[in-house]
Protein backbone atom coordinates (compact mmCIF):
# COMPACT_ATOMS: atom_id res chain seq x y z
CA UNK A 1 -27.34 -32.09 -2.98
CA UNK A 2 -26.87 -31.29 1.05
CA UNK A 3 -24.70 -35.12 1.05
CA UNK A 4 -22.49 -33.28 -1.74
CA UNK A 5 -22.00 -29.92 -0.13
CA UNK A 6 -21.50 -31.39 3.17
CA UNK A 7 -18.83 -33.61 1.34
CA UNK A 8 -17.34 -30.48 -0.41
CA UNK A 9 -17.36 -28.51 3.21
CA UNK A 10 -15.56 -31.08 4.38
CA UNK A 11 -13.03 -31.29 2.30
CA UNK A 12 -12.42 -27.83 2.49
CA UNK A 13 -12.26 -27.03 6.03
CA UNK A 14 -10.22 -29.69 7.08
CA UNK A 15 -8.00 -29.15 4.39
CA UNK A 16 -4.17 -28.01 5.06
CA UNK A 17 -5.04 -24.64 3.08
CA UNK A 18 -8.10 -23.88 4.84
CA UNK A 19 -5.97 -23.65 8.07
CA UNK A 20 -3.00 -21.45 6.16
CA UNK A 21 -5.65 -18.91 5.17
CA UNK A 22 -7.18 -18.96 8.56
CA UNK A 23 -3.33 -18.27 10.48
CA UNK A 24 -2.23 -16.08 7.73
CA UNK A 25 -5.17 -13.71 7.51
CA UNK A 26 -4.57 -13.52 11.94
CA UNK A 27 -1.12 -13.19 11.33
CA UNK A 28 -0.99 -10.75 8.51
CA UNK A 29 -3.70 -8.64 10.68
CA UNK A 30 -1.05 -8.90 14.00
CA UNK A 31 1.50 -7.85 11.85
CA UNK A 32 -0.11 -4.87 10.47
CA UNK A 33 -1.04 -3.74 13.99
CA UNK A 34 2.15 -4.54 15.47
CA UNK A 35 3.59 -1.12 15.82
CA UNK A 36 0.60 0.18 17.48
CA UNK A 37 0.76 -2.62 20.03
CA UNK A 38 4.82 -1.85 20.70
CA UNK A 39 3.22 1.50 21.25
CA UNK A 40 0.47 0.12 23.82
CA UNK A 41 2.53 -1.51 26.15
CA UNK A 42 5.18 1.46 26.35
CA UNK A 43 2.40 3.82 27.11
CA UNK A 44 2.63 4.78 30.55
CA UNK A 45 -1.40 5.91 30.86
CA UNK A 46 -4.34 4.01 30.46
CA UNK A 47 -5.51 3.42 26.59
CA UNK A 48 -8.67 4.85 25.35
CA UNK A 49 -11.58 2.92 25.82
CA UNK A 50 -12.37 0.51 22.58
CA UNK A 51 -8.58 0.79 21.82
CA UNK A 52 -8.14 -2.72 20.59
CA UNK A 53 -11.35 -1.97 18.53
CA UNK A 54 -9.80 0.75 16.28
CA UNK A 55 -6.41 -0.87 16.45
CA UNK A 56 -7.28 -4.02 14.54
CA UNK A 57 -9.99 -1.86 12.11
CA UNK A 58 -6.77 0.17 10.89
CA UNK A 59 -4.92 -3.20 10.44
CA UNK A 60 -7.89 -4.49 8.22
CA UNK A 61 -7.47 -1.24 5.85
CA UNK A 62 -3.62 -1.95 5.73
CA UNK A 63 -1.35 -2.40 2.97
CA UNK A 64 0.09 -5.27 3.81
CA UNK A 65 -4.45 -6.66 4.38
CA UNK A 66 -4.88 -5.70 1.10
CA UNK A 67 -2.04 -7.44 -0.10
CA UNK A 68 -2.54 -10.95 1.34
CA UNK A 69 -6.24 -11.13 1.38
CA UNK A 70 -6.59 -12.53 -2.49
CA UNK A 71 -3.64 -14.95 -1.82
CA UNK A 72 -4.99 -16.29 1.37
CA UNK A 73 -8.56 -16.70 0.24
CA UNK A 74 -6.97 -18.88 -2.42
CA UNK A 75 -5.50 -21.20 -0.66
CA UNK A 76 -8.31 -23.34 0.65
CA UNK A 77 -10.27 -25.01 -2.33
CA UNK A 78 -9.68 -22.92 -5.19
CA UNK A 79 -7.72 -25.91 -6.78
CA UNK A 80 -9.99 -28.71 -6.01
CA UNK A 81 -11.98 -29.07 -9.18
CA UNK A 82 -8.22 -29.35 -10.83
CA UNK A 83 -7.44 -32.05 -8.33
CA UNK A 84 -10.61 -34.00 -9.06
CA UNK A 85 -10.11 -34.03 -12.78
CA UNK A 86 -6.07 -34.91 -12.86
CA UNK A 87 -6.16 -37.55 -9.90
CA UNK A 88 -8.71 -39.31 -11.85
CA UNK A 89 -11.25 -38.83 -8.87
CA UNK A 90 -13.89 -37.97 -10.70
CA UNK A 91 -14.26 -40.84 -12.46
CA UNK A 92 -15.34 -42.53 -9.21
CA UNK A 93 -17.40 -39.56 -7.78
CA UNK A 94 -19.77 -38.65 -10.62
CA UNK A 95 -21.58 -41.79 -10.77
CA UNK A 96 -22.38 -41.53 -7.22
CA UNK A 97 -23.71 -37.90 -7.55
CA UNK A 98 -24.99 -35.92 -10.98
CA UNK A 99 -22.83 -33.14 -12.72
CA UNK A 100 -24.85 -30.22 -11.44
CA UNK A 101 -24.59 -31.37 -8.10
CA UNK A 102 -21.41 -32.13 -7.97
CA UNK A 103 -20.28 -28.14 -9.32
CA UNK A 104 -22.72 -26.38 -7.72
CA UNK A 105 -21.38 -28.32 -4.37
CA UNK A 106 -17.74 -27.02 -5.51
CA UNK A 107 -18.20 -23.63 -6.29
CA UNK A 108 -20.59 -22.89 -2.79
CA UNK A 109 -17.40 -24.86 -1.09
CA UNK A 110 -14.86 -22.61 -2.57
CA UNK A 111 -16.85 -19.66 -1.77
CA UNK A 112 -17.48 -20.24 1.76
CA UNK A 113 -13.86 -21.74 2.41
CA UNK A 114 -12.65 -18.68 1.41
CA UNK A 115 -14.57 -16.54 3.09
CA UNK A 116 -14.79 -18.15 6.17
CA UNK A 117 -10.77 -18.43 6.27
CA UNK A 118 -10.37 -14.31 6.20
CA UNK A 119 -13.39 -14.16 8.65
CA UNK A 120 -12.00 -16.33 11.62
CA UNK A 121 -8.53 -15.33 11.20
CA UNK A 122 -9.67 -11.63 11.70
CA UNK A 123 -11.77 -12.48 14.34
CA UNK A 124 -9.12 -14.80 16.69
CA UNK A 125 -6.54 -11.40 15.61
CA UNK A 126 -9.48 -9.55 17.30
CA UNK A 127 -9.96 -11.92 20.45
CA UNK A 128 -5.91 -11.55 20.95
CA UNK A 129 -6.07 -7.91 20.44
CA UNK A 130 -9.06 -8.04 22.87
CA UNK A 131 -7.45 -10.11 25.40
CA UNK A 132 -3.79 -8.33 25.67
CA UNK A 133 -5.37 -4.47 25.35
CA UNK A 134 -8.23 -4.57 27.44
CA UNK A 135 -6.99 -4.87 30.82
CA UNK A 136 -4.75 -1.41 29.76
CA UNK A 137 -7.62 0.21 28.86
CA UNK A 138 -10.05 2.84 30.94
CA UNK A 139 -13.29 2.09 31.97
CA UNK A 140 -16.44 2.78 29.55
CA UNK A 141 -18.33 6.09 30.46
CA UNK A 142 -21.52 4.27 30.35
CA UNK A 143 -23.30 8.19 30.25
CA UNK A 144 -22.45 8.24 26.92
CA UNK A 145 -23.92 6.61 23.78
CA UNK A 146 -22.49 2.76 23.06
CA UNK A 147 -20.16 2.57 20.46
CA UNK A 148 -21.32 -0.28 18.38
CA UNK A 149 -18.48 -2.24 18.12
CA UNK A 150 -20.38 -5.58 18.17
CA UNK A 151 -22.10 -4.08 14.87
CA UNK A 152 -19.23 -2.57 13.47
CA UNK A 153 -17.16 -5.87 14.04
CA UNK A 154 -20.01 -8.07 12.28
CA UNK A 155 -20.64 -5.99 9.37
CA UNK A 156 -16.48 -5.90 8.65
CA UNK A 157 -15.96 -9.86 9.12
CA UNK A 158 -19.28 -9.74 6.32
CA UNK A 159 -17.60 -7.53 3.97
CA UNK A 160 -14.36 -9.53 4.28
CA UNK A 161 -16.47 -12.77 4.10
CA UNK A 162 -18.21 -11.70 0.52
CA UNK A 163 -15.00 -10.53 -0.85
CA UNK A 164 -13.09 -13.54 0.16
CA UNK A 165 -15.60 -15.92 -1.28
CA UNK A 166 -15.79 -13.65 -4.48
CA UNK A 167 -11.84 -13.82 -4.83
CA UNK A 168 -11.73 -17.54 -4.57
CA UNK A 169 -14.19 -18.16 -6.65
CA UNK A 170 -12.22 -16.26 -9.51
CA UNK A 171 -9.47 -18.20 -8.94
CA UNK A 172 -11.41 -21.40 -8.90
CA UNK A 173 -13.06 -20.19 -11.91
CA UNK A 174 -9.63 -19.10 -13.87
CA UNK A 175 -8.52 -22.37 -12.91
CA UNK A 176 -11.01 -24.39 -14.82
CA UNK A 177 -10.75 -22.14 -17.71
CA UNK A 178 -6.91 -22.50 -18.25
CA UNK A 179 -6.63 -26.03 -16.78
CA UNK A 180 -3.42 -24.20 -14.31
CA UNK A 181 -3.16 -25.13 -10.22
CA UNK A 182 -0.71 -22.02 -10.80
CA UNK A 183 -3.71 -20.04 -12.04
CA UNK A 184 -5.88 -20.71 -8.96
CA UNK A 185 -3.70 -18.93 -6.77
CA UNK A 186 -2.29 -16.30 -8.85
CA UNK A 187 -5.35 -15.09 -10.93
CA UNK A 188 -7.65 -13.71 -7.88
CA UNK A 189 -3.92 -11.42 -7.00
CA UNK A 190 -3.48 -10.51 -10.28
CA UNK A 191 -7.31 -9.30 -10.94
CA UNK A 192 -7.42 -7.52 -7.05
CA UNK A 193 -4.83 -4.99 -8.17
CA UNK A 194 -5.56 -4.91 -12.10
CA UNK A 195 -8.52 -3.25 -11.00
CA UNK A 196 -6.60 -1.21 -8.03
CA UNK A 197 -4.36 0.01 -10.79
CA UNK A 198 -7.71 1.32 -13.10
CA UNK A 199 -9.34 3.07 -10.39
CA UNK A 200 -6.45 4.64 -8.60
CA UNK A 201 -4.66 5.64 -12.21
CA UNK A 202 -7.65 5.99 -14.73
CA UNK A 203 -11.13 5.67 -13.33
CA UNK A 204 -11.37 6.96 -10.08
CA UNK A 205 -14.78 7.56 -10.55
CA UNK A 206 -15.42 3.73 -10.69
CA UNK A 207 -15.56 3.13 -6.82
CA UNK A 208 -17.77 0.43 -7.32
CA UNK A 209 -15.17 -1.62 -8.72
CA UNK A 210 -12.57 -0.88 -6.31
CA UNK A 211 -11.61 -3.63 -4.16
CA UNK A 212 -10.67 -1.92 -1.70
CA UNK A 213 -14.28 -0.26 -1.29
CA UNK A 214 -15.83 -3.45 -0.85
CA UNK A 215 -13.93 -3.79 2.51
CA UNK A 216 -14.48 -0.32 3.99
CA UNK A 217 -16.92 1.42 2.05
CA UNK A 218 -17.29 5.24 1.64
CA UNK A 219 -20.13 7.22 1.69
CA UNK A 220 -20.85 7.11 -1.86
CA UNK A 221 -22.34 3.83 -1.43
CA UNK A 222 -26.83 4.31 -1.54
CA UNK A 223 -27.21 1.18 1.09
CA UNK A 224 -24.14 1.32 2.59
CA UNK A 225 -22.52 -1.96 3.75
CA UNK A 226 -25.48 -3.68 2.41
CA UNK A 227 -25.50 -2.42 -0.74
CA UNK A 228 -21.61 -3.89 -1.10
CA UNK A 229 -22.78 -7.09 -0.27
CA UNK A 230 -25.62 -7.33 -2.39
CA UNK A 231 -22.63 -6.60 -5.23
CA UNK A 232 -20.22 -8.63 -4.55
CA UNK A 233 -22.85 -11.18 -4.42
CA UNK A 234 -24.03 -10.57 -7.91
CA UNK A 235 -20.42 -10.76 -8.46
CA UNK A 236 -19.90 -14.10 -6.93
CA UNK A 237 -22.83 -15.72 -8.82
CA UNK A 238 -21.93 -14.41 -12.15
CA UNK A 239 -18.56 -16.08 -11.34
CA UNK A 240 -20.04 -19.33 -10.26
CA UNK A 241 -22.09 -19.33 -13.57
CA UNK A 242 -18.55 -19.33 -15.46
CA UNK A 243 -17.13 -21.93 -13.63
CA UNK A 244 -20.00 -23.83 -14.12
CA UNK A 245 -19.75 -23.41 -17.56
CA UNK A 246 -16.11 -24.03 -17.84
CA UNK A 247 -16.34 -27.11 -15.47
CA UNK A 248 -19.33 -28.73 -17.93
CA UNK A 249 -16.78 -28.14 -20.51
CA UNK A 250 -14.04 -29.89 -19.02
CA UNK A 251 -16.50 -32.71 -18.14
CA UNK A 252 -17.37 -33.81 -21.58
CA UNK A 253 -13.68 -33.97 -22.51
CA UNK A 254 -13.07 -37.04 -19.83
């Protein structure tokens, strides 16, 4: 089992999509943040102390974040069980490895590709935001209480780490079931704002199925941050049992 997930990681960090997720998801972050930056530099007094902080949190609860994260969480491995079965691959692979293996390596690959893509393209966004802002900004009254931002930093790139591994996995998942590359990268879109469009129009009383939540939850979460990633990874699991399910499927029919 670790030969085949090491295998699978492989594969999907080194892969060409792994590293458009990871530049996309910094980009898309700059981008959002770009006006407040013009507005940095042209200020002719010192920026507030954590400045860069609360800069690149707004980005992360952009439009245009909300928009790319189910696209770029996509692209790293959400096709590869496609791939395997079309190329013939597979053929050569399963004998050296068993059937459960050989999913459960895929699905824990997709899931941390994706996740992992969002994560360190926030965080370089972050270390560029960090590195341009804070030689503008004032000094830290250490009197006061620290600010957290270490914390606050860590528990954002883990929200944006469980939903990008949920996301991918529905698009790996929708993939297997309709036996469509095109589905891969389209379906975990198309369900992110199917459900944006039923909370913000119908059921606004259904946060917990808001996507948007699951990146910066409210208050009217019991556990907080915790208790969003202890959902979304009920979420991811029930998705990985699909897959599996749809992937046995497929299996049988080679």
């Amino acid at each position: 089992m670790r030969k085949a997930l090491l295998a699978s990681l492989k594969r999907s960090l080194q892969g060409r999509g792994f590293l458009l997720a990871f530049l996309g998801a910094a980009l898309v972050v700059l981008f959002a943040a770009f006006e407040s930056f013009l507005g940095a530099f042209r200020s002719e007094q010192l920026l507030p102390y954590g400045y860069h902080h609360s800069l690149i949190l707004s980005a992360l609860s952009s439009q245009p974040m909300a928009l790319a994260l189910p696209i770029l969480c996509a692209l790293p491995y959400t096709a590869a069980f496609l791939d395997d079965v079309k190329s013939g691959f597979i053929k050569a692979y399963l004998p050296r490895t068993t059937v459960t293996r050989y999913i459960t390596s895929q699905a824990l690959a997709c899931a941390i590709s994706g996740g992992l893509a969002l994560s360190l393209g926030i965080l370089a966004a972050y270390g560029l935001a960090a590195l341009l802002l804070l030689p503008m900004e004032a000094m830290r009254d250490y009197l006061l209480e620290p600010p957290g931002y270490l914390r606050q930093l860590l528990e954002t790139l883990l929200m944006f780490f469980a939903s990008g591994a949920f996301w991918a996995l529905v698009g790996l998942t929708f993939a297997t079931l309709t036996n469509s590359r095109y589905m891969a990268y389209a379906s975990p879109f198309v369900l992110f704002y199917l459900l944006v469009i039923l909370y913000e129009r119908y059921f606004d009383k259904l946060y917990i199925l808001y996507p948007r939540e699951w990146l910066n939850p409210s208050g009217r979460w019991v556990f907080g941050r915790i208790g969003v990633a202890v959902l979304l990874l009920e979420l991811s699991a029930l998705m990985a049992l699909l897959f599996a399910w749809a992937a046995k499927r497929r299996l049988r029919q080679i």
